[in-house]
C-alpha atoms as a PDB file:
ATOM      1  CA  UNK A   1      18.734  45.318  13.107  1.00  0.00           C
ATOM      2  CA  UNK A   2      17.866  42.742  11.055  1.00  0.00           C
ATOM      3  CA  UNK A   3      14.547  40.378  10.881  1.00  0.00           C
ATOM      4  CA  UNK A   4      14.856  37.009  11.313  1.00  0.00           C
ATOM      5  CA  UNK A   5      13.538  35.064   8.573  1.00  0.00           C
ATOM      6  CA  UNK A   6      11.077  32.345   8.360  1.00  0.00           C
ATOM      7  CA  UNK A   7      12.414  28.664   7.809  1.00  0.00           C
ATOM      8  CA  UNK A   8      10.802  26.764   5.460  1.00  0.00           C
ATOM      9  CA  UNK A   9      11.658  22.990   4.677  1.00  0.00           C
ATOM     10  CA  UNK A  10      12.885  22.813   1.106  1.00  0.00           C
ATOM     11  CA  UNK A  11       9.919  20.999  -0.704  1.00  0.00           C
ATOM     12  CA  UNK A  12      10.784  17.864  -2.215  1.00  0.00           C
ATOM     13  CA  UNK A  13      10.983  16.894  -5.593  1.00  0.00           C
ATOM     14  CA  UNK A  14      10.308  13.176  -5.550  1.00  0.00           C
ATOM     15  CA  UNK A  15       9.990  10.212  -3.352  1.00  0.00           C
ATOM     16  CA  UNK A  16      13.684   8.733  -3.414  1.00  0.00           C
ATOM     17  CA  UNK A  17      14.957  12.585  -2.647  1.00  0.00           C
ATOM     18  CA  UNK A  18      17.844  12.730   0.322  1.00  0.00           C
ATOM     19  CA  UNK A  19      17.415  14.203   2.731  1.00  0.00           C
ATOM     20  CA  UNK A  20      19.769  15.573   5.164  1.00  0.00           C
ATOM     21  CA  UNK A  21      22.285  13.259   4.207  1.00  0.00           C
ATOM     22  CA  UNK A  22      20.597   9.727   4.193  1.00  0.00           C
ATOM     23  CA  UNK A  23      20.954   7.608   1.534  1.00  0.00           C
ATOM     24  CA  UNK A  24      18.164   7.670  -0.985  1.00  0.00           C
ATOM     25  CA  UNK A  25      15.223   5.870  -0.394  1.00  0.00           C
ATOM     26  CA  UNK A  26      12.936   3.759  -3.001  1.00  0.00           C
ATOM     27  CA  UNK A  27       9.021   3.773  -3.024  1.00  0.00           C
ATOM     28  CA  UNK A  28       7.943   0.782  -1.435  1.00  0.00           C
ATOM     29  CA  UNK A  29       7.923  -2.311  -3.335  1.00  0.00           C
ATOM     30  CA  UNK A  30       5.387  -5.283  -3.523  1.00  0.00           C
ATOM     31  CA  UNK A  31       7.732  -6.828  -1.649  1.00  0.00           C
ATOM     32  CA  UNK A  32       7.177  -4.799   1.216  1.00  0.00           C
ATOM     33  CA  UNK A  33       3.630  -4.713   1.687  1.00  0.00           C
ATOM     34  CA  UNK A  34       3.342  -8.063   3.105  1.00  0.00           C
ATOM     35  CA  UNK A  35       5.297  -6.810   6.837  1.00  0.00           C
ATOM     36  CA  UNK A  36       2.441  -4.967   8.001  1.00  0.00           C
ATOM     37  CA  UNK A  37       0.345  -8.089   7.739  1.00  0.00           C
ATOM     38  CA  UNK A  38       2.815 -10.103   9.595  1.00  0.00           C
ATOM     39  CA  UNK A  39       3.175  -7.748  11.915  1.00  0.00           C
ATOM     40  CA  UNK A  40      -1.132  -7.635  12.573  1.00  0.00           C
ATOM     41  CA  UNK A  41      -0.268 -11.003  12.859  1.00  0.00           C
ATOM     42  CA  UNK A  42       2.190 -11.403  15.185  1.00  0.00           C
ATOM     43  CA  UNK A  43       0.674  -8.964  17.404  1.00  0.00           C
ATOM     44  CA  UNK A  44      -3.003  -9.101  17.480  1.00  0.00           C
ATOM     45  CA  UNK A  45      -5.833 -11.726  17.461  1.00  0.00           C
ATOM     46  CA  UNK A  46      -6.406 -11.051  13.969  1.00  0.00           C
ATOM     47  CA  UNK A  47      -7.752 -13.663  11.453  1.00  0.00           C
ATOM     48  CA  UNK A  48      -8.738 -11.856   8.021  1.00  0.00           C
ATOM     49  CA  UNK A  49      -8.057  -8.514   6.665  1.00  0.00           C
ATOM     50  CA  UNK A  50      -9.139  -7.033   3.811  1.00  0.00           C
ATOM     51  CA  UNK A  51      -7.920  -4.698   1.207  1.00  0.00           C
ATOM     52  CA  UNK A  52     -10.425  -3.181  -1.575  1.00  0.00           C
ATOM     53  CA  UNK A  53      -9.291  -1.265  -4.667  1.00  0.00           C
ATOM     54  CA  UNK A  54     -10.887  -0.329  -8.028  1.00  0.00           C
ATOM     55  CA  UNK A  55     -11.295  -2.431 -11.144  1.00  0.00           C
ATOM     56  CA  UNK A  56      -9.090   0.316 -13.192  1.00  0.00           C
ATOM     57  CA  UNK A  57      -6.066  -0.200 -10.574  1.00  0.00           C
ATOM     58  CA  UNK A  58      -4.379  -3.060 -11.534  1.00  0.00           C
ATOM     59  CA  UNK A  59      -0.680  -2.341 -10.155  1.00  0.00           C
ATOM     60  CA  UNK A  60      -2.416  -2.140  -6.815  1.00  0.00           C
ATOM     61  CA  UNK A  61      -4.025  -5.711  -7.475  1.00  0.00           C
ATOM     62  CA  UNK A  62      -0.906  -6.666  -8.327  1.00  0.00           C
ATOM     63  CA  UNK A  63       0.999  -5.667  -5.008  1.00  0.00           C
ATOM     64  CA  UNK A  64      -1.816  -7.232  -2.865  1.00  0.00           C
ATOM     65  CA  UNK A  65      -0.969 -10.476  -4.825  1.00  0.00           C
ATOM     66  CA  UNK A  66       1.996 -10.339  -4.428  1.00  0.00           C
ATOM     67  CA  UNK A  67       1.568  -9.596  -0.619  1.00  0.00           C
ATOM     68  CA  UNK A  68      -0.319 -12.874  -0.114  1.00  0.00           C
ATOM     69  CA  UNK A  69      -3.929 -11.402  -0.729  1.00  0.00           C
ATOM     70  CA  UNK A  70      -6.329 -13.520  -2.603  1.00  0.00           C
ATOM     71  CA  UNK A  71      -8.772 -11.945  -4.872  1.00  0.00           C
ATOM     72  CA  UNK A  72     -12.228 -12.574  -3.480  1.00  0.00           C
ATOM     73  CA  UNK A  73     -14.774 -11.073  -6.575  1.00  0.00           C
ATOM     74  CA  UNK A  74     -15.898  -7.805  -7.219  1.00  0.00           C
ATOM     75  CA  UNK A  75     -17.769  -5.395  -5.717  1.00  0.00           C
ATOM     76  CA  UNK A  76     -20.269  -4.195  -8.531  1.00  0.00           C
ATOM     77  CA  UNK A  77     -21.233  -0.302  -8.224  1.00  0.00           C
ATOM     78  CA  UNK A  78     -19.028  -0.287  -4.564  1.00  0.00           C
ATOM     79  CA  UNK A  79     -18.038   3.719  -4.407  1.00  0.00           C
ATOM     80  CA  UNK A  80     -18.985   7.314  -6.144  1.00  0.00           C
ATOM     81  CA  UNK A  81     -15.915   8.584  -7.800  1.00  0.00           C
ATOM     82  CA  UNK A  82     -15.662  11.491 -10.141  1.00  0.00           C
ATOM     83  CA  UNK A  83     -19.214  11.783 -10.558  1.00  0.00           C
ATOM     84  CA  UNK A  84     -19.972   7.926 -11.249  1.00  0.00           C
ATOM     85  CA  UNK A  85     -20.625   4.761  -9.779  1.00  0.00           C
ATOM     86  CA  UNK A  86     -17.239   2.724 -10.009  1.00  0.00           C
ATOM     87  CA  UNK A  87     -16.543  -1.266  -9.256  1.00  0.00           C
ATOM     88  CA  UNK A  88     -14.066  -2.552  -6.456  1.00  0.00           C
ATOM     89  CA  UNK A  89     -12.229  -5.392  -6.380  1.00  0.00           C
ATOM     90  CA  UNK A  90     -12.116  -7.577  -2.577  1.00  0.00           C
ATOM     91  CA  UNK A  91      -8.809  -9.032  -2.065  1.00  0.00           C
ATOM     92  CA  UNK A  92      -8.206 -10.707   1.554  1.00  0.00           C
ATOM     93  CA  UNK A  93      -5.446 -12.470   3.694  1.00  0.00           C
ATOM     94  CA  UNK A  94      -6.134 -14.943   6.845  1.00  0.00           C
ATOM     95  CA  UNK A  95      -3.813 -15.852   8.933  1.00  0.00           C
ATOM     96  CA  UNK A  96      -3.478 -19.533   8.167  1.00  0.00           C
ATOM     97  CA  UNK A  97      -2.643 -18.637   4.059  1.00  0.00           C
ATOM     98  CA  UNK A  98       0.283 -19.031   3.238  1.00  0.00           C
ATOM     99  CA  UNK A  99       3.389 -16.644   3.644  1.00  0.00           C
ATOM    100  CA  UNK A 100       3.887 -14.559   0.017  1.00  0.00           C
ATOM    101  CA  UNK A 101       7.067 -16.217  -1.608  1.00  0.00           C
ATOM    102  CA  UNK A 102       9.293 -13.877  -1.858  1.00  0.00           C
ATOM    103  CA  UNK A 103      11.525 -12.395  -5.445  1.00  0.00           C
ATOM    104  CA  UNK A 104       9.317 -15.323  -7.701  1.00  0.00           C
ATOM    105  CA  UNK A 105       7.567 -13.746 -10.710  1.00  0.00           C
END
């Protein structure tokens, strides 16, 4: 008699990896970050929300930018990382800014 063996989900090798048979898929995009806004928006009493990220992360402060968010100032000695007091940055996005415009560098 044989043993049945255990099933294990292949591990995957990167983000854009198929799997079973659907069409790769690209990390998500400054473009995209703006829909769950909208969608807080749309569904929710909502008025502000706010994102924070660290002075060093500037691809993130991109993203929010380009998401609508609007750099507020920075939040000096904000969060103990890696044995140090680090800076944050406040972005935030109300409900009556304006939509992100879309594809415009």
């Amino acid at each position: 008699m044989t043993r049945p063996r255990a099933l294990a989900p292949p591990a995957r090798q990167c983000p854009t990896e198929r799997i079973s048979g659907s069409p790769p898929r690209p990390p998500a995009t400054a473009l995209q970050t703006n829909r769950p806004s909208d969608y807080l928006f749309s569904t929710t009493l909502a008025n502000r929300l706010e994102a924070t990220t660290e002075v060093d992360n500037v691809v993130e402060q991109r993203a929010l930018e380009h998401a609508g968010f609007v750099r507020e100032g920075v939040l000096r000695g904000r969060g103990f990382v890696r044995g140090e007091w680090r800076d944050g940055v406040m972005y935030a996005r109300l409900r009556d800014d304006p939509a992100p415009q879309v594809g415009i560098e």
